[in-house]
PDB file of N, CA and C in Angstrom:
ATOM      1  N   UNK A   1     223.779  92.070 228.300  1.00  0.00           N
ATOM      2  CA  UNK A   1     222.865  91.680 227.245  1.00  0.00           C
ATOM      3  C   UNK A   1     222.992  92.612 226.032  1.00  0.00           C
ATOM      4  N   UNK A   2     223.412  94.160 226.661  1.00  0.00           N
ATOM      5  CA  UNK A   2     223.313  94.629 225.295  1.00  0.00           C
ATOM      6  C   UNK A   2     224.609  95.073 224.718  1.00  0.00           C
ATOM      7  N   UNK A   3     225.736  95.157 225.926  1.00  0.00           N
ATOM      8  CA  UNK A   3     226.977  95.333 225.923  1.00  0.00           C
ATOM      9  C   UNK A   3     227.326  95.017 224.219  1.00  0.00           C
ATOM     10  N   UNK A   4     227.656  93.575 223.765  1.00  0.00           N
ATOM     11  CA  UNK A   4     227.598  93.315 222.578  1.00  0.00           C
ATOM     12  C   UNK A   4     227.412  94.158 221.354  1.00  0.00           C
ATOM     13  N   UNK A   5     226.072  94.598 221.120  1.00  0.00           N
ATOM     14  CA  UNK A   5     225.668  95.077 220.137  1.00  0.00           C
ATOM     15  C   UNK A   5     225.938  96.720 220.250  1.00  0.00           C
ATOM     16  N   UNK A   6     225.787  97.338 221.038  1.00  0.00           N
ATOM     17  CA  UNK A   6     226.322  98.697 221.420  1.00  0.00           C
ATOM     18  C   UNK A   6     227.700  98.969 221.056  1.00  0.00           C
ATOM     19  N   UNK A   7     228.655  97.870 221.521  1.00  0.00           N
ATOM     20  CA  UNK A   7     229.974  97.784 220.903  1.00  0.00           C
ATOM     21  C   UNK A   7     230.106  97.439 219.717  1.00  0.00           C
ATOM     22  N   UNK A   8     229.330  96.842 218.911  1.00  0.00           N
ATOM     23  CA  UNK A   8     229.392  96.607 217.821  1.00  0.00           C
ATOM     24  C   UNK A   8     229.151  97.720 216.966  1.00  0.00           C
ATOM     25  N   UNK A   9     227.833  98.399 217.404  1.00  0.00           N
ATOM     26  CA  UNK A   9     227.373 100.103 216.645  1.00  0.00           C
ATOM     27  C   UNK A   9     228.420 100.432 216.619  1.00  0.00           C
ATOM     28  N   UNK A  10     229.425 101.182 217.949  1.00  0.00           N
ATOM     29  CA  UNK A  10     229.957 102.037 217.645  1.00  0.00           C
ATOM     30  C   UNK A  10     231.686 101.806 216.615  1.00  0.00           C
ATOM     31  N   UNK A  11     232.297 100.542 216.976  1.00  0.00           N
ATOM     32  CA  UNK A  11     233.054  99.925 216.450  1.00  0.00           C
ATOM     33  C   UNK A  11     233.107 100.404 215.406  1.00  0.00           C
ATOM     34  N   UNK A  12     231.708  99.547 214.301  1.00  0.00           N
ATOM     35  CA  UNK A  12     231.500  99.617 212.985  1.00  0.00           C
ATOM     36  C   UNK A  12     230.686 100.918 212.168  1.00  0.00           C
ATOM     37  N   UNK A  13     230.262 101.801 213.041  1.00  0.00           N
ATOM     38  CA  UNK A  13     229.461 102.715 212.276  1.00  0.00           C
ATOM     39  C   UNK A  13     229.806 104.107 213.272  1.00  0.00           C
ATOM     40  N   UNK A  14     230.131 104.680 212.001  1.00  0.00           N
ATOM     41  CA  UNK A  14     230.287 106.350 211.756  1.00  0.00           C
ATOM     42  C   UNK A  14     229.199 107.055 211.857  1.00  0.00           C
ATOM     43  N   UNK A  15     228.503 107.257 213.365  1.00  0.00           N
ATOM     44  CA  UNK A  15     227.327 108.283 213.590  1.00  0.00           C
ATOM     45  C   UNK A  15     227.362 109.260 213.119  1.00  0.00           C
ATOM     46  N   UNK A  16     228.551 110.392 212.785  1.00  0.00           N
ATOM     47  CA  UNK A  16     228.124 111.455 211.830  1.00  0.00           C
ATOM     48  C   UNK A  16     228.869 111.238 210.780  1.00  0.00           C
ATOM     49  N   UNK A  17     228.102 110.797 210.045  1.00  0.00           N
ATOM     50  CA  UNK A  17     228.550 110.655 208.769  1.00  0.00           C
ATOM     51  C   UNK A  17     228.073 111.462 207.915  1.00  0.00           C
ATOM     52  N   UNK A  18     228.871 111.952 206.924  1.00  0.00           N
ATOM     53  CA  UNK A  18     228.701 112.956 206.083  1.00  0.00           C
ATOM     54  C   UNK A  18     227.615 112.964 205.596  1.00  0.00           C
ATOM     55  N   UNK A  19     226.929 111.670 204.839  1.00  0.00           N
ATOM     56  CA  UNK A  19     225.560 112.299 204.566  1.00  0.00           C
ATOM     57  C   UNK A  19     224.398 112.292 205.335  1.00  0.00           C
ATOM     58  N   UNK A  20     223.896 113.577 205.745  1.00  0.00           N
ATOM     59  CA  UNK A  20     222.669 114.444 206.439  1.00  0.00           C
ATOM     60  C   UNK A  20     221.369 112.991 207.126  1.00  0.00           C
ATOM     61  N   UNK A  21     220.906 112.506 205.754  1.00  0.00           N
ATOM     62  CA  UNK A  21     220.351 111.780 206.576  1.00  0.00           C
ATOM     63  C   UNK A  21     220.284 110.813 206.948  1.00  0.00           C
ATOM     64  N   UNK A  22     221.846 109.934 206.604  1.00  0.00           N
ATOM     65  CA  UNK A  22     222.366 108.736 207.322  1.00  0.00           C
ATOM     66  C   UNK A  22     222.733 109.137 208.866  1.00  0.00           C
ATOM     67  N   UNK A  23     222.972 110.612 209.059  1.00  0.00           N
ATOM     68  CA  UNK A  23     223.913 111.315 210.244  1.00  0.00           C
ATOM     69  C   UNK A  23     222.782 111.128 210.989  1.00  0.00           C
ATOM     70  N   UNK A  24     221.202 111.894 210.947  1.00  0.00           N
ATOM     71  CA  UNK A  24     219.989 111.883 211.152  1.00  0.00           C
ATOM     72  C   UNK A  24     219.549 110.681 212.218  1.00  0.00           C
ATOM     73  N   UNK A  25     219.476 109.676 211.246  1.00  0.00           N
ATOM     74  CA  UNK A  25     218.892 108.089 211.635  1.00  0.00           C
ATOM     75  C   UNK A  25     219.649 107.576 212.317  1.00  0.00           C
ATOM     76  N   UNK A  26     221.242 107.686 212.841  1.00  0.00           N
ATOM     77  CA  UNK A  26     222.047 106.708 213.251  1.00  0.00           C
ATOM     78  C   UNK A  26     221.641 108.045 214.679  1.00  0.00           C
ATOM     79  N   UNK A  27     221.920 109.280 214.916  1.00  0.00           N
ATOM     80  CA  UNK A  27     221.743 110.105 215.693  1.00  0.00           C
ATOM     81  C   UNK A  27     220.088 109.752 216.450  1.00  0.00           C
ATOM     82  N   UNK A  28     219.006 109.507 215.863  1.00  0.00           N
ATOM     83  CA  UNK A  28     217.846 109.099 216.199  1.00  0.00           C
ATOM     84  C   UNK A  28     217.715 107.639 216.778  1.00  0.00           C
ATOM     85  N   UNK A  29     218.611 106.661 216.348  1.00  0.00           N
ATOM     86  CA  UNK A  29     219.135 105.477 217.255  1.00  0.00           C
ATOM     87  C   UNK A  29     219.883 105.606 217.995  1.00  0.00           C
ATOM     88  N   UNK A  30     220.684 106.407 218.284  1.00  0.00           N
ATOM     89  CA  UNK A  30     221.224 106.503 219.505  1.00  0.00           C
ATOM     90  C   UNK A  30     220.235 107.072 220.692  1.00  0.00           C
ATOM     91  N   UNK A  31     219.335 108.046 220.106  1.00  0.00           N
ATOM     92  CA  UNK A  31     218.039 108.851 221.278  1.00  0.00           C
ATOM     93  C   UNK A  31     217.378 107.467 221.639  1.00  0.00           C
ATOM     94  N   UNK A  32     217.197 106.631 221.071  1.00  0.00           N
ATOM     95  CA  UNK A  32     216.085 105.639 221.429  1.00  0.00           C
ATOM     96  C   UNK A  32     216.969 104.710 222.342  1.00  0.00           C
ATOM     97  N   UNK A  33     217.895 104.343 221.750  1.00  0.00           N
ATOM     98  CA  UNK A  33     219.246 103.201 222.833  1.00  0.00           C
ATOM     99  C   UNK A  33     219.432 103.978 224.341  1.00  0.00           C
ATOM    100  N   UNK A  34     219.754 105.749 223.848  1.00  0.00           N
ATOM    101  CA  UNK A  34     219.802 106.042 225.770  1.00  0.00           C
ATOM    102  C   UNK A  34     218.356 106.359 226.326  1.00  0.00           C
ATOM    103  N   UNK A  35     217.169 106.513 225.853  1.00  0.00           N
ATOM    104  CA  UNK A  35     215.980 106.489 226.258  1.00  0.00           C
ATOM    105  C   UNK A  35     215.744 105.145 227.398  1.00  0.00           C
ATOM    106  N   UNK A  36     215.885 103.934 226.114  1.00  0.00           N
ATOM    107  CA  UNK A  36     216.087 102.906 226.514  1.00  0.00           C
ATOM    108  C   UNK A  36     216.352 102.304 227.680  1.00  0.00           C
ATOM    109  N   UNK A  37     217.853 102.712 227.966  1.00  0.00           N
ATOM    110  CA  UNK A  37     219.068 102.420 228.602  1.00  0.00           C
ATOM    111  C   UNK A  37     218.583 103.004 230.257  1.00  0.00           C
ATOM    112  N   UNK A  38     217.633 104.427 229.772  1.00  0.00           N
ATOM    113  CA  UNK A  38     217.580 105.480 231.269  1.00  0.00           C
ATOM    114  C   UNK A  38     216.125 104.833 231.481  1.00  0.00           C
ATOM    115  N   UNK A  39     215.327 104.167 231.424  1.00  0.00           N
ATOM    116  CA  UNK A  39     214.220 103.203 231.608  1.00  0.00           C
ATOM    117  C   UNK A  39     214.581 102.421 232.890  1.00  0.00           C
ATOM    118  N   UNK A  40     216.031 101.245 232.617  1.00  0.00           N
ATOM    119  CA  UNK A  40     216.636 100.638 233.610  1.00  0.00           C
ATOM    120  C   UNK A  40     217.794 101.371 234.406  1.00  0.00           C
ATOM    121  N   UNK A  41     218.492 102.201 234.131  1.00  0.00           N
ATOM    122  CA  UNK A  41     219.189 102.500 235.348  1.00  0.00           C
ATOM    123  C   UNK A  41     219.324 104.290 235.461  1.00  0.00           C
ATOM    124  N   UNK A  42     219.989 105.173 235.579  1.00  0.00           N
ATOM    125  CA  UNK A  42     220.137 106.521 235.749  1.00  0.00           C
ATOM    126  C   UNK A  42     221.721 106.625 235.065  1.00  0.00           C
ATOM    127  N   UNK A  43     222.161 106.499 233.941  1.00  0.00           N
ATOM    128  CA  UNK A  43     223.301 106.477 232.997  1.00  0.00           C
ATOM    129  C   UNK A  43     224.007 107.524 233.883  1.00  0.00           C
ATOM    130  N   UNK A  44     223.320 108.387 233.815  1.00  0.00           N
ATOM    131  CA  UNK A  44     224.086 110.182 234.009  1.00  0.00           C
ATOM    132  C   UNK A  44     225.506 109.852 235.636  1.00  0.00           C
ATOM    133  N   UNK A  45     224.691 109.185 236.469  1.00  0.00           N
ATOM    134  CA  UNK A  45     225.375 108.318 238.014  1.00  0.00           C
ATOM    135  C   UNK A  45     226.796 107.798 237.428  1.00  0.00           C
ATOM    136  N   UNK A  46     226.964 107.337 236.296  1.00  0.00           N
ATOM    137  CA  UNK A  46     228.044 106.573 235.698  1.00  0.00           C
ATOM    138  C   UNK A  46     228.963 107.383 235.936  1.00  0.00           C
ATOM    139  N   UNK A  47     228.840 109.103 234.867  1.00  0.00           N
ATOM    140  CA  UNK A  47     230.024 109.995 235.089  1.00  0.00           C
ATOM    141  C   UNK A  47     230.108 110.284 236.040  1.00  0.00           C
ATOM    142  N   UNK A  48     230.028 110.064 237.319  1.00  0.00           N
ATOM    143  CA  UNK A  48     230.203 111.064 238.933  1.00  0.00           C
ATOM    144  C   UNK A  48     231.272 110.011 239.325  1.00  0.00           C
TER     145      UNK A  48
END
């Protein structure tokens, strides 16, 4: 369901991007997407 759009973020957009508080907000959507994400499953299990 969210596969899609996650691939799409990262595809198309440059999380640190040079300016401070575009770097900020795209960095603060990513906290909320793995907040999110660790709600339904335990992400961290993935890397083992």
């Amino acid at each position: 369901m969210l596969k899609a759009p996650v691939d799409a973020f990262f595809d198309g957009v440059m999380v640190n991007a040079e300016d401070e508080a575009l770097r900020r907000n795209r960095l603060a959507l990513l906290k909320q997407l793995h907040g999110a994400m660790n709600q339904v499953a335990d992400l961290s299990r993935l890397a083992a």
